[in-house]
Protein backbone atom coordinates (compact mmCIF):
# COMPACT_ATOMS: atom_id res chain seq x y z
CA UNK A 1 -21.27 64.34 26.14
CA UNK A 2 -20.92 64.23 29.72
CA UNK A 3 -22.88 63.49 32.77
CA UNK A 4 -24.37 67.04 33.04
CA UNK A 5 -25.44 66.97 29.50
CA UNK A 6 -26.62 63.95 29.61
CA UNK A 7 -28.77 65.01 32.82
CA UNK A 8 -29.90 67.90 30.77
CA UNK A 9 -31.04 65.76 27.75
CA UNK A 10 -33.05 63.86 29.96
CA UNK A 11 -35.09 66.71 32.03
CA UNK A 12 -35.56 68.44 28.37
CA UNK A 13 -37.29 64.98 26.86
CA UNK A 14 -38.88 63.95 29.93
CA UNK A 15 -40.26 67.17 31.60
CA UNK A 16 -38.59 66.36 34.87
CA UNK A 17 -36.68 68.91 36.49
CA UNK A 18 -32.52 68.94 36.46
CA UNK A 19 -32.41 67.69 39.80
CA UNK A 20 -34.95 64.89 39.59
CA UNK A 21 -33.36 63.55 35.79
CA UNK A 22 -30.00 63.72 37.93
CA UNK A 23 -31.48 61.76 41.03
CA UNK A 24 -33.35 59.27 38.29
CA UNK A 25 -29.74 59.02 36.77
CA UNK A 26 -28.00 58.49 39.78
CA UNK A 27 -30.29 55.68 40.91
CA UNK A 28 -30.08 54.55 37.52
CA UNK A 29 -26.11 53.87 37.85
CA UNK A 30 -26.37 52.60 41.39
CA UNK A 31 -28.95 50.03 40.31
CA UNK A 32 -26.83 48.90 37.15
CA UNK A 33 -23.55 48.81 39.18
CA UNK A 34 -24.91 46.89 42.71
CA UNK A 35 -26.46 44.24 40.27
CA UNK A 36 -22.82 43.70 38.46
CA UNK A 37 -21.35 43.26 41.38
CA UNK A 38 -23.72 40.65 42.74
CA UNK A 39 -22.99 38.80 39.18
CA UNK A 40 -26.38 39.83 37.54
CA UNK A 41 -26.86 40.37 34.16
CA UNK A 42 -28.62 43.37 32.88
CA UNK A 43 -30.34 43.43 29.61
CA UNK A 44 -32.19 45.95 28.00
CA UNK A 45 -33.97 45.30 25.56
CA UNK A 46 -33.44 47.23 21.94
CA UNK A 47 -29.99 48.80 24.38
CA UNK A 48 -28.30 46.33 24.96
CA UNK A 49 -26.68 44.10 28.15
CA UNK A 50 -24.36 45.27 31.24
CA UNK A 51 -22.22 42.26 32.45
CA UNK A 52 -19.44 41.15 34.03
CA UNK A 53 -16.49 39.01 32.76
CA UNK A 54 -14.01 37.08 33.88
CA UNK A 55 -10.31 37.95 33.02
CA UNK A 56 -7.74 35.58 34.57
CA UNK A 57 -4.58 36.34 35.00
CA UNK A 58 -1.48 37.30 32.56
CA UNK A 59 1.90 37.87 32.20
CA UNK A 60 2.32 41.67 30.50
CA UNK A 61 5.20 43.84 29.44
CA UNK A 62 6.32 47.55 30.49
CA UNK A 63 6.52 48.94 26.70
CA UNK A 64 9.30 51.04 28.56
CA UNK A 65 11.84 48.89 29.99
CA UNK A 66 10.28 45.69 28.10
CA UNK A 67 10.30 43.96 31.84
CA UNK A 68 7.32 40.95 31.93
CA UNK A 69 5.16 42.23 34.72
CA UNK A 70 2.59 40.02 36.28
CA UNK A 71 -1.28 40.62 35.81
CA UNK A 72 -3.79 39.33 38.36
CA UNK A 73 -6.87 37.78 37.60
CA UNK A 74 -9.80 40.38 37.70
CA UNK A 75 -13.99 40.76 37.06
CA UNK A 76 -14.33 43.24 34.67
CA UNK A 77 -17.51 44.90 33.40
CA UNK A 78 -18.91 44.60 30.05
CA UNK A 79 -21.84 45.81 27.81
CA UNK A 80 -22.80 44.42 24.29
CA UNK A 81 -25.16 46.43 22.32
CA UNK A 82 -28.17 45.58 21.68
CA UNK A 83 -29.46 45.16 17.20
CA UNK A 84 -31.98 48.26 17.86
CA UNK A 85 -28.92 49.96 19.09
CA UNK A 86 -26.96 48.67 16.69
CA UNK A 87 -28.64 49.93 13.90
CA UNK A 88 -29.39 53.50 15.14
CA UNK A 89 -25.77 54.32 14.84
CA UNK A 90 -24.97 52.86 12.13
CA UNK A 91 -24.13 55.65 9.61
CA UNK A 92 -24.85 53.58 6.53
């Protein structure tokens, strides 16, 4: 599923039209991503929670040539799923 579907999926369920699920999307994304990158956590609950995690630095390898190449330190987003979430997909 991509982002159109996923815009289509929503106007279909909610009654919206495709351009105001896509703007409610959009808006949706920006507001998720601006609040990672002041540090914020996002939780949602019965979804789950965006945030962001430290990764420091690390010495890799080029599978290629097998040469160690240096990693820096970076913030990397996360998301843990929520139990509701959890359970809907569960295919037990």
């Amino acid at each position: 599923m991509n982002k159109a579907d996923v815009v289509s999926a929503v106007a279909d369920k909610s009654g919206l039209s495709k351009k105001d699920a896509e703007k409610a999307f959009n808006a949706t994304l920006d507001t998720i991503t601006e609040s990672l990158k002041a540090g914020e956590k996002i939780s949602i609950v019965g979804f789950g929670a965006f945030e962001t995690r430290y990764r420091p630095a690390r010495v890799g390898r080029n599978p290629k040539t097998k040469e160690e190449i240096p990693i820096a330190a970076a913030t990397v987003p996360a998301f843990k799923p929520g139990k509701a979430l959890k359970e809907a997909v569960d295919k037990k």
